[in-house]
N, C-alpha and C. Protein backbone atom coordinates (compact mmCIF):
# COMPACT_ATOMS: atom_id res chain seq x y z
N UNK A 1 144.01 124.24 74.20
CA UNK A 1 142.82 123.64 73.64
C UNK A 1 141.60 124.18 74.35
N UNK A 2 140.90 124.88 73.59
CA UNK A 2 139.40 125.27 74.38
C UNK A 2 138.40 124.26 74.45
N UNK A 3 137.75 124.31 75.65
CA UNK A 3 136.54 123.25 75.56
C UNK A 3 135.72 123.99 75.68
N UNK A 4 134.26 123.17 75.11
CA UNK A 4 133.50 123.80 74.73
C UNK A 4 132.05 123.35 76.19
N UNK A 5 132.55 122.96 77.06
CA UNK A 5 131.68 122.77 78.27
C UNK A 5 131.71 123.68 79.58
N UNK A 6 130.89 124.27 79.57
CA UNK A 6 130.47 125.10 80.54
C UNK A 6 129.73 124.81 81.81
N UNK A 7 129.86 123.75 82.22
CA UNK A 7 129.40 122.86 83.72
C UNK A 7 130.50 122.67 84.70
N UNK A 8 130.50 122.12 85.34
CA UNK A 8 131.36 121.38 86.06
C UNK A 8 131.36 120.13 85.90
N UNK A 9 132.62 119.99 86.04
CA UNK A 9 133.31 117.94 85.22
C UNK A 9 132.89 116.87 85.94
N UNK A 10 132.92 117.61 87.53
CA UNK A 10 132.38 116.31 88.71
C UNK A 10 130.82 116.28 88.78
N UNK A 11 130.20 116.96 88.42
CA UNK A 11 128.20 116.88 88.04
C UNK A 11 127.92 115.58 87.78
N UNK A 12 128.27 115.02 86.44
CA UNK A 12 127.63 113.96 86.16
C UNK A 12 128.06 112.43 86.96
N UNK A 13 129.24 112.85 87.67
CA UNK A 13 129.64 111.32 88.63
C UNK A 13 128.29 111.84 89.92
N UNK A 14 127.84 112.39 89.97
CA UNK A 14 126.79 112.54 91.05
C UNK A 14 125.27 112.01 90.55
N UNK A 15 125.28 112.96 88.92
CA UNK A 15 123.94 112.25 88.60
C UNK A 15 123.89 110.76 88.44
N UNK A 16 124.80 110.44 87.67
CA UNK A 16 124.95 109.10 87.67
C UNK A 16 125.01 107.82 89.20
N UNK A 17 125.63 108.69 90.01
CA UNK A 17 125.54 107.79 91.58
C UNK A 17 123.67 108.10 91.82
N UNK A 18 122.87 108.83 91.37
CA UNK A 18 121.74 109.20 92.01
C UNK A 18 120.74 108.14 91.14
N UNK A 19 121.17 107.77 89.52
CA UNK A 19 120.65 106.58 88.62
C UNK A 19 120.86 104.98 89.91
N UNK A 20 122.30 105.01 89.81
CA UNK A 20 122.94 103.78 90.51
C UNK A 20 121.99 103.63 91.80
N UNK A 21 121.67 104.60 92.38
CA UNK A 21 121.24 104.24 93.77
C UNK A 21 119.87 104.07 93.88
N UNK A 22 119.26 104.35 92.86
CA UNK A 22 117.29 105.00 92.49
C UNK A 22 117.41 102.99 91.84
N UNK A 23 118.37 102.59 91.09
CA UNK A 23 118.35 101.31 90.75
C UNK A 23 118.43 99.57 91.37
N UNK A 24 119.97 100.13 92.12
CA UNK A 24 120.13 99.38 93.07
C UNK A 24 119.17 99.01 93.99
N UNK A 25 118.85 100.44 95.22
CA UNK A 25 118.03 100.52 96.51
C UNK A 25 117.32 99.38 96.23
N UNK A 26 116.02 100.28 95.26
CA UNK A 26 114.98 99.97 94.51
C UNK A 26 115.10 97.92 94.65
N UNK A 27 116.11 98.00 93.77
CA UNK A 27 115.93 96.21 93.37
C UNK A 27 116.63 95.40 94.66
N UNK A 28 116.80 96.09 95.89
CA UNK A 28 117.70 95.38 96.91
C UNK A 28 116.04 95.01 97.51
N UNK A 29 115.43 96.08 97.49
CA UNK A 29 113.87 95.92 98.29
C UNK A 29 112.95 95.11 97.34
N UNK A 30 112.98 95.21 96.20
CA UNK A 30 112.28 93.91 95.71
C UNK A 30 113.07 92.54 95.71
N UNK A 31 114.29 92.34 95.84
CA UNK A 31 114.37 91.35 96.50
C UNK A 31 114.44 90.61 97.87
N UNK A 32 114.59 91.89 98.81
CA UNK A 32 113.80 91.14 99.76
C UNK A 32 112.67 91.01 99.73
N UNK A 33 111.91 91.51 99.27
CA UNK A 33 110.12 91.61 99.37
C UNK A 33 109.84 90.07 98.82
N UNK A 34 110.31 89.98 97.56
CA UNK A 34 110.52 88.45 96.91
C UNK A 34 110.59 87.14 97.90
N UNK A 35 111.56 87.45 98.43
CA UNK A 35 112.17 86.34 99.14
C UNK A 35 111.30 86.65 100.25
N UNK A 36 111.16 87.32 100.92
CA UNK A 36 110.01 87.16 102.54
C UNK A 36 108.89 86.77 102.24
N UNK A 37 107.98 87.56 101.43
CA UNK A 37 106.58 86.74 100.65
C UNK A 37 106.85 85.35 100.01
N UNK A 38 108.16 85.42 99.21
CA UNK A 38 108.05 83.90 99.07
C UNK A 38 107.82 82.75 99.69
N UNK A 39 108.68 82.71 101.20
CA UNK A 39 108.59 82.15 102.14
C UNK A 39 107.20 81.73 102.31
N UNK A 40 106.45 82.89 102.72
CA UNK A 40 104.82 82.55 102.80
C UNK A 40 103.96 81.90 101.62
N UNK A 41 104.40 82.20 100.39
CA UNK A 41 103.45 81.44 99.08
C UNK A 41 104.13 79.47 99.04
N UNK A 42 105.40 79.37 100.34
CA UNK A 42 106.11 78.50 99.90
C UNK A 42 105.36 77.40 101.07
N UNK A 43 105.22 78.07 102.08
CA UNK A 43 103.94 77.74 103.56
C UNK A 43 102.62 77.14 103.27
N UNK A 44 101.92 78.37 102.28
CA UNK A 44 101.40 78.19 101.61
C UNK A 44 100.92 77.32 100.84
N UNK A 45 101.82 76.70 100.00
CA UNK A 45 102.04 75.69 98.97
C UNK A 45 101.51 74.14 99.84
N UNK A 46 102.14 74.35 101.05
CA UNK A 46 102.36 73.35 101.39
C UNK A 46 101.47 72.50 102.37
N UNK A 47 101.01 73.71 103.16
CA UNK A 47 99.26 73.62 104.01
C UNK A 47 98.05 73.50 102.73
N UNK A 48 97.81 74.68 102.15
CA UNK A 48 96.69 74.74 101.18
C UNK A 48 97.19 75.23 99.88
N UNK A 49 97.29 74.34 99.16
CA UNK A 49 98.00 74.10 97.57
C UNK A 49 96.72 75.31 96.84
N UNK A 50 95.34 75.41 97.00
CA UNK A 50 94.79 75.83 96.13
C UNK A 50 94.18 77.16 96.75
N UNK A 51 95.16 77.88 97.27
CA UNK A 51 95.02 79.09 97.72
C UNK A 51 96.68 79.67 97.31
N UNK A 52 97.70 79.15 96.48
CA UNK A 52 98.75 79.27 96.24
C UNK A 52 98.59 80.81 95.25
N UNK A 53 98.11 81.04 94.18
CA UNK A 53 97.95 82.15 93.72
C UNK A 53 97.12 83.25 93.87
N UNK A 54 96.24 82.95 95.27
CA UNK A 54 96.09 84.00 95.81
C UNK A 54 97.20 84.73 96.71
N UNK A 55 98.10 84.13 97.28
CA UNK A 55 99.13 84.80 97.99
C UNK A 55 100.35 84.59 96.99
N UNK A 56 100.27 84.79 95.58
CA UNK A 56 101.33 85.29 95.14
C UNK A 56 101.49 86.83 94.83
N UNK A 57 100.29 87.48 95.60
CA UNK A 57 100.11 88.79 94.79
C UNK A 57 101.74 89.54 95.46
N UNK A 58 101.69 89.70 96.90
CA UNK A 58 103.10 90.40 97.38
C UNK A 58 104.59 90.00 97.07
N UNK A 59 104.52 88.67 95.85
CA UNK A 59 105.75 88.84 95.14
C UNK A 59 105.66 89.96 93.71
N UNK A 60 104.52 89.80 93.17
CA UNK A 60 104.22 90.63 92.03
C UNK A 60 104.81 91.77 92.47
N UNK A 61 104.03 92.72 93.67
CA UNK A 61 103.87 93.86 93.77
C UNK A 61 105.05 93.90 94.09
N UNK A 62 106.24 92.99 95.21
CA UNK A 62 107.86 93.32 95.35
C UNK A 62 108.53 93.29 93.72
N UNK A 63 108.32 92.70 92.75
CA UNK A 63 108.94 92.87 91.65
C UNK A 63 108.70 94.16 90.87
N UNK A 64 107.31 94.99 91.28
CA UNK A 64 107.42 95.77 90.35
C UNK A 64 108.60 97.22 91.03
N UNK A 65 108.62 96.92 91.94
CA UNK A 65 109.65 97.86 92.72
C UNK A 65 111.08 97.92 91.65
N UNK A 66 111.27 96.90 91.67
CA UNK A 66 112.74 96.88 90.88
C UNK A 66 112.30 97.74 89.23
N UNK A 67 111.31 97.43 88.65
CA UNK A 67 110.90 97.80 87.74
C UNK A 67 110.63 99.41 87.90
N UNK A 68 110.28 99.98 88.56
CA UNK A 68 110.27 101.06 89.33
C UNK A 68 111.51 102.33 89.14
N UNK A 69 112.50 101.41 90.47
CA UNK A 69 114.09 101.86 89.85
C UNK A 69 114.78 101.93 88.61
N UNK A 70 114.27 100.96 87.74
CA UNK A 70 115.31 100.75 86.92
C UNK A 70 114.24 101.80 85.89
N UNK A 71 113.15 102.45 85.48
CA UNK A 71 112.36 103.51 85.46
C UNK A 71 113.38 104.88 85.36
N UNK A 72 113.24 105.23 87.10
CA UNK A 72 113.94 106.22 87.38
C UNK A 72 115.04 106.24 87.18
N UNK A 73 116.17 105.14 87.42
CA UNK A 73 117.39 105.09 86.59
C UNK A 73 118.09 105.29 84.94
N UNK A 74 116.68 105.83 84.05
CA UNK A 74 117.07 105.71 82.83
C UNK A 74 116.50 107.37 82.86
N UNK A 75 115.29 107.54 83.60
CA UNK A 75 115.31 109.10 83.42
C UNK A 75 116.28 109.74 83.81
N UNK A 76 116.54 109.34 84.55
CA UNK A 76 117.95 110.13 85.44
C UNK A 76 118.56 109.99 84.26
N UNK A 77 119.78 109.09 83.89
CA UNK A 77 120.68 109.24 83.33
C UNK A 77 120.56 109.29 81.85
N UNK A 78 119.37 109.78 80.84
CA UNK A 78 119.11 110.18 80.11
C UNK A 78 119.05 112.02 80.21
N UNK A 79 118.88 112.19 81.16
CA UNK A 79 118.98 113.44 81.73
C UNK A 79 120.05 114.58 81.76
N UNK A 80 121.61 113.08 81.74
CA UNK A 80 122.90 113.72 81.78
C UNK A 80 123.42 113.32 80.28
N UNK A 81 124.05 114.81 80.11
CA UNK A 81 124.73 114.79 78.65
C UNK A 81 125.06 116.46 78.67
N UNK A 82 126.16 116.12 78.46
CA UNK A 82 127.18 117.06 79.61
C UNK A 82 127.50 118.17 78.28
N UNK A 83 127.45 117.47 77.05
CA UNK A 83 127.76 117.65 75.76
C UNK A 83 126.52 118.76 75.09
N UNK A 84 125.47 118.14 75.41
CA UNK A 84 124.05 118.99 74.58
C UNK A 84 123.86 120.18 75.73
N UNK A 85 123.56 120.19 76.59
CA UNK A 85 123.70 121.59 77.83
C UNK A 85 124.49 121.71 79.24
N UNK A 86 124.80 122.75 79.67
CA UNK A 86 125.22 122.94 80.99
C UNK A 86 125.03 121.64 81.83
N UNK A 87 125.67 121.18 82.57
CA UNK A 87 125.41 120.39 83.69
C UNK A 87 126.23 120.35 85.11
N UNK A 88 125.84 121.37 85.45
CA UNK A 88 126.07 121.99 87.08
C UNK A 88 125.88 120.64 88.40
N UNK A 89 126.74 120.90 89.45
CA UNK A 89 126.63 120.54 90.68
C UNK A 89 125.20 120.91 90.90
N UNK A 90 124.47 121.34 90.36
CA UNK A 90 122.91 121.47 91.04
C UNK A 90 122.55 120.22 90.76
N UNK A 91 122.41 120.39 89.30
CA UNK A 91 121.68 119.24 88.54
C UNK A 91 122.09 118.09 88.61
N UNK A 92 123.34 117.62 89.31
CA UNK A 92 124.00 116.67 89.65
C UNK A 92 123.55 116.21 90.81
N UNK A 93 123.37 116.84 92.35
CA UNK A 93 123.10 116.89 93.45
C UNK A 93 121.04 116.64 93.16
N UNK A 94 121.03 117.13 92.53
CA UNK A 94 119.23 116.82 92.25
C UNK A 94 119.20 115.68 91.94
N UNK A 95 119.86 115.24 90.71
CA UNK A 95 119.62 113.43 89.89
C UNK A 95 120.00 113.11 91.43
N UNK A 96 120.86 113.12 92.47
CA UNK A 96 121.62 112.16 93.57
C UNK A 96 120.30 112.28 94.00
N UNK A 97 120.07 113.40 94.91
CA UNK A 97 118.85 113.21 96.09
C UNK A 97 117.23 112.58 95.61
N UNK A 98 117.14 113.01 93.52
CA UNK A 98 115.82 111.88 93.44
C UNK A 98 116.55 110.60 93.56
N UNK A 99 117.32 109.92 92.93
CA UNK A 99 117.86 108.61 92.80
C UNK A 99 117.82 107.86 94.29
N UNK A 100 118.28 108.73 94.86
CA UNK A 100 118.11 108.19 96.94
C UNK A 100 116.93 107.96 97.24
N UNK A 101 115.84 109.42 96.72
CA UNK A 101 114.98 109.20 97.15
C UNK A 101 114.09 108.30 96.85
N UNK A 102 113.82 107.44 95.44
CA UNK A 102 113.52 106.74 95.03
C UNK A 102 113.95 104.82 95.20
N UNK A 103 114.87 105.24 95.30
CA UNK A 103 115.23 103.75 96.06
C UNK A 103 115.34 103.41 97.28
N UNK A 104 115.75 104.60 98.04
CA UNK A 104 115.44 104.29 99.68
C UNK A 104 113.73 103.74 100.16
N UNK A 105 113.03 104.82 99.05
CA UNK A 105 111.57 104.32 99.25
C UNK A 105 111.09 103.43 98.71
N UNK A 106 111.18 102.58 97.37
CA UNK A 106 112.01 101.06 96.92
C UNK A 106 112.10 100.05 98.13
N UNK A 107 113.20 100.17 98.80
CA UNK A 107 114.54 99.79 99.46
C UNK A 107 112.95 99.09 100.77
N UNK A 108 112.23 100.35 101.20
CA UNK A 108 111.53 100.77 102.48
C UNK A 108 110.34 99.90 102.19
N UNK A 109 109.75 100.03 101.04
CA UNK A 109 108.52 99.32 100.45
C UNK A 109 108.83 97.95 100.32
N UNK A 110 110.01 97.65 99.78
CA UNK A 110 109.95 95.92 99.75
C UNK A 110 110.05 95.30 100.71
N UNK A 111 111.06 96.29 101.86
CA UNK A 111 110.37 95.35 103.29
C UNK A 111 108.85 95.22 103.98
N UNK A 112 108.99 96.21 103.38
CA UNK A 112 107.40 96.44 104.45
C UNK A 112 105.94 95.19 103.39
N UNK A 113 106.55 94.71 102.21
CA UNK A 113 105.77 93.95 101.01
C UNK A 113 105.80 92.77 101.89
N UNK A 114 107.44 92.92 101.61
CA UNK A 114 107.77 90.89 102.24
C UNK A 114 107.08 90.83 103.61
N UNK A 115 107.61 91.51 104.29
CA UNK A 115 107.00 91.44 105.80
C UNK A 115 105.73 91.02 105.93
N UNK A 116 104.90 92.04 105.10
CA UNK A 116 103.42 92.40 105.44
C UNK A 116 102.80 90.95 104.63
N UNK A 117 103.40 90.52 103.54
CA UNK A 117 102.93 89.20 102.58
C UNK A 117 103.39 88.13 103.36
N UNK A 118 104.22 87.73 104.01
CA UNK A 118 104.58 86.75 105.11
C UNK A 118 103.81 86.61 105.86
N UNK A 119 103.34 87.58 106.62
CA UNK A 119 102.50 87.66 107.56
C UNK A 119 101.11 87.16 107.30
N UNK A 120 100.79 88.01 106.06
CA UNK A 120 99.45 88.07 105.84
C UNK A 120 99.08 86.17 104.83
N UNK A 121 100.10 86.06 104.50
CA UNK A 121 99.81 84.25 104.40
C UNK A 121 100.15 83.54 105.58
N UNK A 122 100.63 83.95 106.21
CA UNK A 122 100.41 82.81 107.40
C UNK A 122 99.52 82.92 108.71
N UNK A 123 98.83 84.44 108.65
CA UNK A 123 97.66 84.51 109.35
C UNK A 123 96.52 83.63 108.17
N UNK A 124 96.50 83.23 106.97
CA UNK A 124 95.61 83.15 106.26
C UNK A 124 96.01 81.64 106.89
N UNK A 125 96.71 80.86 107.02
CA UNK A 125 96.58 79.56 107.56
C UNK A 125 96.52 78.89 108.55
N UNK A 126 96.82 80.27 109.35
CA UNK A 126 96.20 80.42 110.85
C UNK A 126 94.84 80.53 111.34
N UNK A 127 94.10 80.75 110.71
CA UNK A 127 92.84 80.68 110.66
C UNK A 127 92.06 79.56 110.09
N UNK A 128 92.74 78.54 109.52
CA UNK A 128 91.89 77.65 109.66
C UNK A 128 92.00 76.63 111.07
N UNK A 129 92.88 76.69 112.50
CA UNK A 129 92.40 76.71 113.48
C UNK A 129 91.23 76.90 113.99
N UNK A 130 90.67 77.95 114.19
CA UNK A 130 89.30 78.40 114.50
C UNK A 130 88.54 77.60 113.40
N UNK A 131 87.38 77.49 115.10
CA UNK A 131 86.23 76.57 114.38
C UNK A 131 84.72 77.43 114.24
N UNK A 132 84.03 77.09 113.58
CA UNK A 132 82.94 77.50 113.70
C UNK A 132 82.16 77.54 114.54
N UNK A 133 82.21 76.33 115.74
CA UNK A 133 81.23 76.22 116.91
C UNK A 133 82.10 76.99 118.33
N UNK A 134 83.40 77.64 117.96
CA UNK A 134 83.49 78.63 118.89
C UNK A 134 83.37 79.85 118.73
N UNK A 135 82.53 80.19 117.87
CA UNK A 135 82.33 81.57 117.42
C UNK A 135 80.96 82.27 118.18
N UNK A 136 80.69 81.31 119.05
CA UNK A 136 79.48 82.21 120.14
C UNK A 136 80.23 83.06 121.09
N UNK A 137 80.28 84.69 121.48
CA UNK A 137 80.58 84.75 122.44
C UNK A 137 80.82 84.11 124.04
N UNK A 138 82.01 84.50 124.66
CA UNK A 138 81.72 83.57 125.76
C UNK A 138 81.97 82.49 126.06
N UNK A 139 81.97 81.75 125.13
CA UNK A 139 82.01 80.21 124.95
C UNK A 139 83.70 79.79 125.31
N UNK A 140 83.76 78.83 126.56
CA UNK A 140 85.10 77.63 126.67
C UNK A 140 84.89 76.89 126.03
N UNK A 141 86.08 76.64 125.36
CA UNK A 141 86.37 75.29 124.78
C UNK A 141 87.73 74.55 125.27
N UNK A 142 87.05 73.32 126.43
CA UNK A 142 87.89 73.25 127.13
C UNK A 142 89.14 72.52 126.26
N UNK A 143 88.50 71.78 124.85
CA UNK A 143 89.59 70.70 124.25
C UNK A 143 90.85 71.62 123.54
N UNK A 144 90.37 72.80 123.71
CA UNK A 144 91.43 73.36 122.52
C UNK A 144 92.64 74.69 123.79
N UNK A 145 92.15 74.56 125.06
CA UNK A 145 92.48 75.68 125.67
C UNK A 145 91.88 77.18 125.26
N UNK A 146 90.54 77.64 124.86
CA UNK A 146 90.23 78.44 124.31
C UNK A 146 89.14 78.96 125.33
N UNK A 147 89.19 80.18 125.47
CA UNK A 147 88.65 81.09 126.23
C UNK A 147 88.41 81.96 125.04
N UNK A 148 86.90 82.31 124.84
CA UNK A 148 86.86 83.61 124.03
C UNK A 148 85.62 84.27 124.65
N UNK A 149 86.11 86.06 124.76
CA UNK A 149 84.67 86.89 124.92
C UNK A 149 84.80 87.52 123.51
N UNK A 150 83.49 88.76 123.40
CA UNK A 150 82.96 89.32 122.21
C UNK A 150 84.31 90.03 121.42
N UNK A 151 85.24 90.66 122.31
CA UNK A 151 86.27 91.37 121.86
C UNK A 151 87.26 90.50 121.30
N UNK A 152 87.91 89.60 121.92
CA UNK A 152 89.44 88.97 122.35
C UNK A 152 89.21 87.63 122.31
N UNK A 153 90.52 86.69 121.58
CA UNK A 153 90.61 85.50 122.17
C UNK A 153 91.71 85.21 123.09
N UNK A 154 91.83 84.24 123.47
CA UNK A 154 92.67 84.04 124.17
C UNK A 154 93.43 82.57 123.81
N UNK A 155 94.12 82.15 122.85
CA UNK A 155 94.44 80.91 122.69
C UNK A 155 95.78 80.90 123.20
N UNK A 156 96.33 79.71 123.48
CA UNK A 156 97.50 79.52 124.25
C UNK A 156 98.41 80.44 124.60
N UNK A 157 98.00 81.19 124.65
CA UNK A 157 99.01 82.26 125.09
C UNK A 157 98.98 83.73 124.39
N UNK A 158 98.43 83.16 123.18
CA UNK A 158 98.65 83.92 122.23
C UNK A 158 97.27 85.37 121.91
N UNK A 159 97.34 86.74 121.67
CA UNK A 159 96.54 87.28 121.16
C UNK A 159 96.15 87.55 120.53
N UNK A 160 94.43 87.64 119.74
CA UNK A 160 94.09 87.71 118.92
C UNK A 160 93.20 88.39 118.61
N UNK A 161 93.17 89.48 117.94
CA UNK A 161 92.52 90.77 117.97
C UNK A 161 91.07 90.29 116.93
N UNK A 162 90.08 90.86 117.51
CA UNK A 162 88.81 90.66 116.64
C UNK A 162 88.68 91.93 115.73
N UNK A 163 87.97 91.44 114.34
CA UNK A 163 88.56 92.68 113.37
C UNK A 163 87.01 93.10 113.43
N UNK A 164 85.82 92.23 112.83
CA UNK A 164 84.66 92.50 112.81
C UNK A 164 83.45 91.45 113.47
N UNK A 165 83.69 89.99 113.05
CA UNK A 165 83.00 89.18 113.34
C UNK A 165 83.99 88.71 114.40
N UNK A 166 83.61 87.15 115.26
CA UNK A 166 84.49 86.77 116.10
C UNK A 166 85.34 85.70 115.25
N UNK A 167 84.98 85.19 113.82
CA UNK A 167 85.80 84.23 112.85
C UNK A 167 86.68 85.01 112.43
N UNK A 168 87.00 86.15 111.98
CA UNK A 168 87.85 87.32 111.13
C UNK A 168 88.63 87.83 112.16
N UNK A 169 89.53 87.23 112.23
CA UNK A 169 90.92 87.83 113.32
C UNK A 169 91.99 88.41 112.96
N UNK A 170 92.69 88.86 113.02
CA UNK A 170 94.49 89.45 112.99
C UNK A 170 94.93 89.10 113.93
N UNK A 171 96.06 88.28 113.81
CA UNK A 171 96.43 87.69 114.82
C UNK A 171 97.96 88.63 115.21
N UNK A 172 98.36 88.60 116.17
CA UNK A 172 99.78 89.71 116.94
C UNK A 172 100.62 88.17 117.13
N UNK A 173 100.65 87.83 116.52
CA UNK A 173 101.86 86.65 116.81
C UNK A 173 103.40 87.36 116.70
């Protein structure tokens, strides 16, 4: 029996692992991104109710990740069809290394979403600590344990980096 394919037979189990993995990665990192920012919109919720959809943005942006993969997972494997042209160990090994590369960076981004959206809502409720009448350089405040100069605060222990004004902090917790 002659066949009429001129590739190699093991190609498309590669392109196809390079769909699977550009899909998977991808949606493993928007769900953590999900779930770590959630945490914070859930903090959130619960200190200041009407600042709740301003810190829902770093679940959005972790969901579109998955949306992302599953993108590259249909180009990819729209790609293979072993039947209409050649499909070589090249082209197989290519769909793998975009599919990796696409969901590892997926995979990389939704942590760095959740993380960075966790953070960045619970410095947002960290700041309503700070008061307005310690915002003079210099100034002790003996009731709160607070030492602050123009640069730095110094609250219990903790550091707190001045971004522009002495109210606008990032805090290194």
């Amino acid at each position: 029996m002659a066949s009429t394919f001129s590739g190699d037979e093991t190609a498309p189990f590669f392109g196809f692992l390079g769909a699977a993995a550009a899909l998977v990665f991808s949606c493993m990192g928007a769900a953590y991104g999900t779930a770590k920012s959630g945490v914070g919109v859930a903090s959130m919720g619960v200190m200041r109710p009407e600042l709740v959809m301003k810190s829902i943005v770093p679940v959005v942006m972790a969901g579109v990740l998955g949306i992302y993969g599953l993108i590259i997972a249909v180009i990819i494997s729209t790609g293979i069809n072993p039947k209409a042209k050649s499909y070589y160990l090249f082209d197989g090994y290519a769909h793998l290394s975009s599919g990796l590369a696409c969901g590892l960076a997926g995979l990389s981004a939704g942590m760095a979403i959740g993380i960075v959206g966790d953070a960045g809502v619970r410095l947002w409720l960290s700041m309503d600590s700070l008061s307005v009448s310690s915002s003079l350089p210099g100034l002790v405040n003996p009731e709160q344990n607070r030492v602050q100069s123009s640069e730095t605060w110094v609250i219990a222990g903790r550091l707190h980096l001045v971004v522009s004004t002495p109210i606008l902090a990032a805090s290194a917790v």
